[in-house]
C-alpha atoms as a PDB file:
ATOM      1  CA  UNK A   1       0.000   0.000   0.000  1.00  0.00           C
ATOM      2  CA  UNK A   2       1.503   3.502  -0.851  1.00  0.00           C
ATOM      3  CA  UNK A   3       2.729   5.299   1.814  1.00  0.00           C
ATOM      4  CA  UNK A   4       1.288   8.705   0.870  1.00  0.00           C
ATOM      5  CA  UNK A   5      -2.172   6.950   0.437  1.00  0.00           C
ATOM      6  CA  UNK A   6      -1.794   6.018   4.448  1.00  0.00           C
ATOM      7  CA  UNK A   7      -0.600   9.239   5.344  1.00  0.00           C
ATOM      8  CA  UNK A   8      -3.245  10.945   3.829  1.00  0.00           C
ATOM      9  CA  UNK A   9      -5.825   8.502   4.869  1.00  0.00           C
ATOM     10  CA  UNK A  10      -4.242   9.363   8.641  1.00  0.00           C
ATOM     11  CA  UNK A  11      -4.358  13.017   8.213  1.00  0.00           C
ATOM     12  CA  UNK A  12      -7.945  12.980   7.053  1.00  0.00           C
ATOM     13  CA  UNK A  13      -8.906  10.775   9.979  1.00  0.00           C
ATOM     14  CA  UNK A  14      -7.331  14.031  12.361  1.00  0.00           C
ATOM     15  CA  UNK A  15      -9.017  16.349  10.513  1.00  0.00           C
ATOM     16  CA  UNK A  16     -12.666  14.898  10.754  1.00  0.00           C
ATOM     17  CA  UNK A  17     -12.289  13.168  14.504  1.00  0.00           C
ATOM     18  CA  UNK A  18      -9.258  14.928  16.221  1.00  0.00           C
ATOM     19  CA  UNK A  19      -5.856  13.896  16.959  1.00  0.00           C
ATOM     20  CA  UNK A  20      -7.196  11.255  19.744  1.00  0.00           C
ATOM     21  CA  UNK A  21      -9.029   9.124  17.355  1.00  0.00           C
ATOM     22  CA  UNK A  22      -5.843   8.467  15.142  1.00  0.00           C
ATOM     23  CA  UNK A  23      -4.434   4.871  16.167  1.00  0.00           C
ATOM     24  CA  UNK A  24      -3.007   2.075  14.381  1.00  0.00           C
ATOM     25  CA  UNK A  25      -6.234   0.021  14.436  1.00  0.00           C
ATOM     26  CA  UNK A  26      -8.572   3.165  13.176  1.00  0.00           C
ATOM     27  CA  UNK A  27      -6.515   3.773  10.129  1.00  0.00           C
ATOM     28  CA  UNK A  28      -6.061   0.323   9.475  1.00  0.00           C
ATOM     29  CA  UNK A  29      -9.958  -0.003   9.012  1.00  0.00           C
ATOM     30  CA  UNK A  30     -10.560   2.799   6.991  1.00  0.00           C
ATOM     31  CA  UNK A  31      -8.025   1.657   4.827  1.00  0.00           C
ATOM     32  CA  UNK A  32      -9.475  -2.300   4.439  1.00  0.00           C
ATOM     33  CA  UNK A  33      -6.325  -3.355   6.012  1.00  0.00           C
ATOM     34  CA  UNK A  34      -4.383  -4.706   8.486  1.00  0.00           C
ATOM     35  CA  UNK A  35      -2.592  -3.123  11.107  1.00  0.00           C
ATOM     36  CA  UNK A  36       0.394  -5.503  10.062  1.00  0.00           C
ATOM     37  CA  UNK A  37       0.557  -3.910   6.842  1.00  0.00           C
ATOM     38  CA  UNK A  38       0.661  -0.216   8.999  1.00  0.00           C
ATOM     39  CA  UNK A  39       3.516  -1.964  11.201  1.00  0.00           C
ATOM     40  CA  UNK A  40       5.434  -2.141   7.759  1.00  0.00           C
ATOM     41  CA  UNK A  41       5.617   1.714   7.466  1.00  0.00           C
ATOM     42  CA  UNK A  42       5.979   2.993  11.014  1.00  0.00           C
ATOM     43  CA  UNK A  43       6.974   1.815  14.179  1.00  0.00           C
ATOM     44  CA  UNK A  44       4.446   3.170  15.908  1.00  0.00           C
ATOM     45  CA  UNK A  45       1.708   5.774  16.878  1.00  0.00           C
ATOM     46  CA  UNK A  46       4.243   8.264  16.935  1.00  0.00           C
ATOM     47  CA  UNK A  47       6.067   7.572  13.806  1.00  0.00           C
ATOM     48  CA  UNK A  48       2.852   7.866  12.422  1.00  0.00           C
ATOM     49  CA  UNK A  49       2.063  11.167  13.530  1.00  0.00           C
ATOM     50  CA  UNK A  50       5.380  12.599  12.528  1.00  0.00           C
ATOM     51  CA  UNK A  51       4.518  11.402   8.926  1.00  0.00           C
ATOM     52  CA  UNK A  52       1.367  13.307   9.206  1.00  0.00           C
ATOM     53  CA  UNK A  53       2.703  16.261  10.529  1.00  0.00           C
ATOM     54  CA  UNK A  54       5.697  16.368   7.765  1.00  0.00           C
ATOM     55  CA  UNK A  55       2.844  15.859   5.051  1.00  0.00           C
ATOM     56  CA  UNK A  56       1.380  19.392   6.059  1.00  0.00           C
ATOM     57  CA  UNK A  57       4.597  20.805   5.594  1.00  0.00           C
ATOM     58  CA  UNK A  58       5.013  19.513   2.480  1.00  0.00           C
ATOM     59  CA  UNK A  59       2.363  21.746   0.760  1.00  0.00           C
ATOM     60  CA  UNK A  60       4.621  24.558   1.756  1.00  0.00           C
ATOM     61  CA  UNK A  61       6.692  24.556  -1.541  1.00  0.00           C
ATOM     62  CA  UNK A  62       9.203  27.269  -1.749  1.00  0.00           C
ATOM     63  CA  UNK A  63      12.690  26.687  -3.271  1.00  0.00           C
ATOM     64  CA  UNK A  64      15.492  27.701  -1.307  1.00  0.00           C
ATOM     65  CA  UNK A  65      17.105  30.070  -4.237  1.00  0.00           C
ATOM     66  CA  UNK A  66      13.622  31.902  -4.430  1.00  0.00           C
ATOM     67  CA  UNK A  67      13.615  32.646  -0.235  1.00  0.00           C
ATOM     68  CA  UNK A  68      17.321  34.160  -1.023  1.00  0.00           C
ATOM     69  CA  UNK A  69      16.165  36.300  -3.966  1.00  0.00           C
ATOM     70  CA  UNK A  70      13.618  38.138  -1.680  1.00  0.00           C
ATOM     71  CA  UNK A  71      15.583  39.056   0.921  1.00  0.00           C
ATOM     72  CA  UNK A  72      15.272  37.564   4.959  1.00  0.00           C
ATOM     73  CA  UNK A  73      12.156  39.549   5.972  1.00  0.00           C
ATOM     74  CA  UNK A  74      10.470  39.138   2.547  1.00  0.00           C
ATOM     75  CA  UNK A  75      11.336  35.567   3.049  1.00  0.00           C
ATOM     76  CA  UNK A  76      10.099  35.038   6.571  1.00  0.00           C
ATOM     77  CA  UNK A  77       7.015  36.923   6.150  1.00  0.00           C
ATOM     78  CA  UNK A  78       5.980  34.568   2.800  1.00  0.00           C
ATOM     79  CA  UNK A  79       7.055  31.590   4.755  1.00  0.00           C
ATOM     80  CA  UNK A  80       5.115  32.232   8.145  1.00  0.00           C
ATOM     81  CA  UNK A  81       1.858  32.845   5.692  1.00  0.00           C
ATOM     82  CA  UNK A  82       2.146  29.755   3.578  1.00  0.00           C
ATOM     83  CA  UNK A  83       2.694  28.037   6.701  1.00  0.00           C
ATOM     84  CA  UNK A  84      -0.248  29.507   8.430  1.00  0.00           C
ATOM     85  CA  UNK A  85      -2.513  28.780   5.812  1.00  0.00           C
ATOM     86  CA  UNK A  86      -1.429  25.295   5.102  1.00  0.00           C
ATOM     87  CA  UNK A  87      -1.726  24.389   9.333  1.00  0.00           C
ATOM     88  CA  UNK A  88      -4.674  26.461   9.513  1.00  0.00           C
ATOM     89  CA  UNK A  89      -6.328  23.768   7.035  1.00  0.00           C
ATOM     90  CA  UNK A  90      -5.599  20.895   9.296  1.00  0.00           C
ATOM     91  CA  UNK A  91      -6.122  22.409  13.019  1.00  0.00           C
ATOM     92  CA  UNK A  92      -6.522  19.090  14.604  1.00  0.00           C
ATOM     93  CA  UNK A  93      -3.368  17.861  12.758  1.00  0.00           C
ATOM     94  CA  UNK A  94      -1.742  21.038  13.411  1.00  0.00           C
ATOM     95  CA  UNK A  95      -1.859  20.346  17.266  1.00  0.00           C
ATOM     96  CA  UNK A  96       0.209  17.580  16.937  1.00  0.00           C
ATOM     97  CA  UNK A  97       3.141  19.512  16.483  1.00  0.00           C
ATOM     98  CA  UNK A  98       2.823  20.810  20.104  1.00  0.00           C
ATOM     99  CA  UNK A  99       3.834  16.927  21.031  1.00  0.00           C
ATOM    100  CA  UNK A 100       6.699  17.302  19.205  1.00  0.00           C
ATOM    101  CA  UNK A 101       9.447  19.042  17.066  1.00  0.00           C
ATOM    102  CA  UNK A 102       9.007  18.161  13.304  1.00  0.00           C
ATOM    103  CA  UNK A 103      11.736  16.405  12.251  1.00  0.00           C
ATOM    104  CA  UNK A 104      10.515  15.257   9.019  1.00  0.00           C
ATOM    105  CA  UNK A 105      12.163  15.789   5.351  1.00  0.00           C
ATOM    106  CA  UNK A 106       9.274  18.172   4.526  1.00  0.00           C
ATOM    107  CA  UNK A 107       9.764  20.247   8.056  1.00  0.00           C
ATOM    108  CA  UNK A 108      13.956  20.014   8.332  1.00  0.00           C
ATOM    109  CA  UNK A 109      14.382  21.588   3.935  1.00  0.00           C
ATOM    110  CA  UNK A 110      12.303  24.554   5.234  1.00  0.00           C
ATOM    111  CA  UNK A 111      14.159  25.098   8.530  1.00  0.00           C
ATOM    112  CA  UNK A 112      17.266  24.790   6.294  1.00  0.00           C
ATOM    113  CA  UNK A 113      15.998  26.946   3.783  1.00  0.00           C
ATOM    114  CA  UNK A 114      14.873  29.967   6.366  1.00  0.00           C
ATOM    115  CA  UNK A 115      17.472  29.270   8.411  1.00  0.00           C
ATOM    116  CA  UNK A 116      20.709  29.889   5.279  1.00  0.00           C
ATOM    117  CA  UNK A 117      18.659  32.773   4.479  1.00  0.00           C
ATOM    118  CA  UNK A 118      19.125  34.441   7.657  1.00  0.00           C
ATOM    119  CA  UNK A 119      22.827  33.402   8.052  1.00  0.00           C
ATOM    120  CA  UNK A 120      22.997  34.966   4.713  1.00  0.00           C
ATOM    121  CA  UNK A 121      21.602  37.949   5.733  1.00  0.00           C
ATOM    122  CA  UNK A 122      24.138  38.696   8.087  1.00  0.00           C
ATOM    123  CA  UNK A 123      22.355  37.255  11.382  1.00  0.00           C
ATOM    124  CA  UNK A 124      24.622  35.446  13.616  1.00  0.00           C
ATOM    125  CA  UNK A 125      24.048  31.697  14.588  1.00  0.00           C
ATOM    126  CA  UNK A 126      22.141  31.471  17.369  1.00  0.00           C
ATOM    127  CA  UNK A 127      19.969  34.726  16.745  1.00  0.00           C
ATOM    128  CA  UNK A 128      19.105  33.189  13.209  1.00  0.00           C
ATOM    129  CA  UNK A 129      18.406  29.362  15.079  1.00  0.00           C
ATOM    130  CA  UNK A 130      15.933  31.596  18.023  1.00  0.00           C
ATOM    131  CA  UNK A 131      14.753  33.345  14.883  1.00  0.00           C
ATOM    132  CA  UNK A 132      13.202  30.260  13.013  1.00  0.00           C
ATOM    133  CA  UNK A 133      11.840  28.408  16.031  1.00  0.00           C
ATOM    134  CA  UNK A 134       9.847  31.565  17.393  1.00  0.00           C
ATOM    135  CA  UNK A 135       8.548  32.013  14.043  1.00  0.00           C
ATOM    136  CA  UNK A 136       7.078  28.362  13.995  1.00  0.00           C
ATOM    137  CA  UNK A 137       6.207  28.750  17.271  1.00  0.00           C
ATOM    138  CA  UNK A 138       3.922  31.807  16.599  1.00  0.00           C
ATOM    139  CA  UNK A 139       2.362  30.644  13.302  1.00  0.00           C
ATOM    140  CA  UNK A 140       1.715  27.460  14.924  1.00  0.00           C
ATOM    141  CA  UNK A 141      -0.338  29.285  18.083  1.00  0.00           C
ATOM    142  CA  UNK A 142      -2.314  31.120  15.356  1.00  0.00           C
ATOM    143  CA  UNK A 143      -3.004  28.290  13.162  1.00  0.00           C
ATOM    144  CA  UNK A 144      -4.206  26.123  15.727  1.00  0.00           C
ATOM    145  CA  UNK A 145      -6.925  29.097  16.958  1.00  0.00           C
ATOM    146  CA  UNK A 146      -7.872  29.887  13.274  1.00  0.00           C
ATOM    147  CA  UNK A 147     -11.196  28.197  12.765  1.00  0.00           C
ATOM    148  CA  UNK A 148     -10.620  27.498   9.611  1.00  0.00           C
ATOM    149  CA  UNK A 149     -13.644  29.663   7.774  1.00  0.00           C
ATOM    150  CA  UNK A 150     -11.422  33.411   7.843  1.00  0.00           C
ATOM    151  CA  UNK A 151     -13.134  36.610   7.585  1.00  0.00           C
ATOM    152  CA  UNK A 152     -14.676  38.755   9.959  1.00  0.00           C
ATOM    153  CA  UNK A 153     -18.781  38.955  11.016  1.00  0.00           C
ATOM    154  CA  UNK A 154     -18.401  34.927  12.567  1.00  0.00           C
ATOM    155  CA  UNK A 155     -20.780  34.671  15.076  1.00  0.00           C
ATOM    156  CA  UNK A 156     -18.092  34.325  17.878  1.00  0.00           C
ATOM    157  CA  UNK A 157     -16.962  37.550  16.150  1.00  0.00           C
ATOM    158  CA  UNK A 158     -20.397  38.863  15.952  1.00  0.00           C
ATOM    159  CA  UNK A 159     -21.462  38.040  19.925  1.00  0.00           C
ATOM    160  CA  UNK A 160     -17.868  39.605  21.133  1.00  0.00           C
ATOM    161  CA  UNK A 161     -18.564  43.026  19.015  1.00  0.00           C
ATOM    162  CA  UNK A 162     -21.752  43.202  21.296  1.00  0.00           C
ATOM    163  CA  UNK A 163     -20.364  42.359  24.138  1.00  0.00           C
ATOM    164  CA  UNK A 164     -17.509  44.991  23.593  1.00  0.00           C
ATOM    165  CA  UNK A 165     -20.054  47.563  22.757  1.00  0.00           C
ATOM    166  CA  UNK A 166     -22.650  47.211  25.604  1.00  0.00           C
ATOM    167  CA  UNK A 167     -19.964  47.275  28.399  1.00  0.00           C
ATOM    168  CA  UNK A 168     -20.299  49.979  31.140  1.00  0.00           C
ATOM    169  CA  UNK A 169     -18.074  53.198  30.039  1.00  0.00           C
ATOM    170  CA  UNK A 170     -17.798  54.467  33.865  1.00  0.00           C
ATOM    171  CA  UNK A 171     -16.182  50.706  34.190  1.00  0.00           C
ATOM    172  CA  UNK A 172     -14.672  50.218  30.682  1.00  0.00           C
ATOM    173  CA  UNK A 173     -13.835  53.532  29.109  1.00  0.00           C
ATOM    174  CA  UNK A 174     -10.386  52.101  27.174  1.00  0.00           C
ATOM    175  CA  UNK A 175     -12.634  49.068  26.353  1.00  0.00           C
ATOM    176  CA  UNK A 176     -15.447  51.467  24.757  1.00  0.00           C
ATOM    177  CA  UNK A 177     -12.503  53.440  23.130  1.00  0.00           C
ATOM    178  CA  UNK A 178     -11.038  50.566  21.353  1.00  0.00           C
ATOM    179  CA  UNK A 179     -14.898  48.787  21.011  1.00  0.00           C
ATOM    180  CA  UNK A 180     -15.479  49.790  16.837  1.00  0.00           C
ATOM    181  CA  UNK A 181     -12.526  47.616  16.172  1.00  0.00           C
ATOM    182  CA  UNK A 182     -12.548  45.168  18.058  1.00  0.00           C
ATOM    183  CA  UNK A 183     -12.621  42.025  18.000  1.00  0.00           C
ATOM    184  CA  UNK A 184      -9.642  41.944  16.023  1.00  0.00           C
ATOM    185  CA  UNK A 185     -10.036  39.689  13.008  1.00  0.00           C
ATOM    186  CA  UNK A 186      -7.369  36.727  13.728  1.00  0.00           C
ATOM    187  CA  UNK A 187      -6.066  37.091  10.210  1.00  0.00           C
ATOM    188  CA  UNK A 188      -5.026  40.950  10.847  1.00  0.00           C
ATOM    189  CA  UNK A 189      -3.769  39.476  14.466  1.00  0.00           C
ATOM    190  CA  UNK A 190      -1.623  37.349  12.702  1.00  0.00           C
ATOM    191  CA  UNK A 191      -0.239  39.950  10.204  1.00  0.00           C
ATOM    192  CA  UNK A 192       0.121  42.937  12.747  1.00  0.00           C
ATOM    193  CA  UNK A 193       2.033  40.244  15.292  1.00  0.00           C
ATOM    194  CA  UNK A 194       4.565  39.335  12.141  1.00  0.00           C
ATOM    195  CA  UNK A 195       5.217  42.713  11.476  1.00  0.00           C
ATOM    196  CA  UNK A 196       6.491  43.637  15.022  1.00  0.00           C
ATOM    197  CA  UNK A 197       8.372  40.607  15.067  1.00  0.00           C
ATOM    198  CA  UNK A 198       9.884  40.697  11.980  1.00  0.00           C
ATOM    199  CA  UNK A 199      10.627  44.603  13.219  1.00  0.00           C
ATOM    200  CA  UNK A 200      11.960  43.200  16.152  1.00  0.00           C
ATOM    201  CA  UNK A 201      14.633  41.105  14.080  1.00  0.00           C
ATOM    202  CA  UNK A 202      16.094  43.949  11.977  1.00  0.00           C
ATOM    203  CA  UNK A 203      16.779  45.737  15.162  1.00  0.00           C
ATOM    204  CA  UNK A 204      18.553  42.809  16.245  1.00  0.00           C
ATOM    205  CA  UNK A 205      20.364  42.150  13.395  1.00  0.00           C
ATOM    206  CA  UNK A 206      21.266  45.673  13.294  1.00  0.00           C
ATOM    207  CA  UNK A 207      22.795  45.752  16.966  1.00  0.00           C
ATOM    208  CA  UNK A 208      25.351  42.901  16.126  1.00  0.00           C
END
């Protein structure tokens, strides 16, 4: 049986049921098979997962010369979007990266690829090695939240607005300052968050 058939038979399973109803036996029966067959892949549960979590990864195609071309915070900001929107597809699958560090082909050719465009940009070692994981870090928080429909007027959205509106201005006033914009819509979270830490990094970069 093809291995990308299983993975993507796994990742749908996360997607539809959540992370706790992926096992060996599950997938094995949605697939007509035998777990036996599964046992030839992966050594276990965990194996398995890291498969799925590489496959998300995987949809993030963006050549290593191209990154360069654009310059680091060009780069990083392109990067941290198509990563956002690919783990923002799979939430459920997305959480499994919080069990562990993706260590995948997939996830370890774009850590290389940010990573050489940093050190190429003049950022020393460790800053450019702190740089990469706190981006992942932060467009994996996001993704995870993102409810996967985008756009504002949701009726979370819609109930918060009211709630922000009707609160008492003797008890509130910066609340019913702030209230015509708020709640902010995740996807402008997400871009106004990048921006100040990409801003963050050219200062640092600047100051070695």
């Amino acid at each position: 049986m093809p291995l990308e058939r299983i993975v993507a038979t796994a990742l749908r399973i996360v997607d539809e049921d959540g992370s706790d109803a992926l096992s060996m036996r599950t997938l094995a029966q949605r697939l007509g098979s035998g777990t036996a067959t599964l046992y030839r892949h992966f050594d276990n549960r965990a194996d398995l997962i890291a498969h799925v979590v590489d496959r998300m990864f995987g949809v993030v195609e963006l050549k290593g010369d191209e990154l360069l071309a654009m310059g680091w915070e060009r780069a990083l900001r392109t990067v941290a979007h198509a990563m956002f929107d690919a783990l923002a597809r799979h939430r459920n699958a997305a959480r499994l990266m919080v069990e562990q560090i993706p260590l995948g082909p997939n996830a370890m050719a774009l850590r290389e690829r940010c990573v050489a465009v940093l050190l190429g940009s003049g950022f020393p070692p460790r800053v450019a090695a702190y740089a990469y994981a706190t981006l992942a870090r932060y467009v994996l928080g996001f993704a995870v939240q993102a409810n996967g429909h985008g756009g504002a007027g949701r009726p979370d959205d819609t109930r918060a607005e009211a709630a922000f509106r009707s609160v008492d201005p003797d008890l509130f006033p910066a609340t019913v300052a702030v209230a015509g914009v708020m709640p902010v819509p995740i996807e402008d979270e997400f871009s106004f968050g990048l921006d100040l830490l990409l801003s963050g990094l050219a200062r640092l970069r600047d100051e070695v």
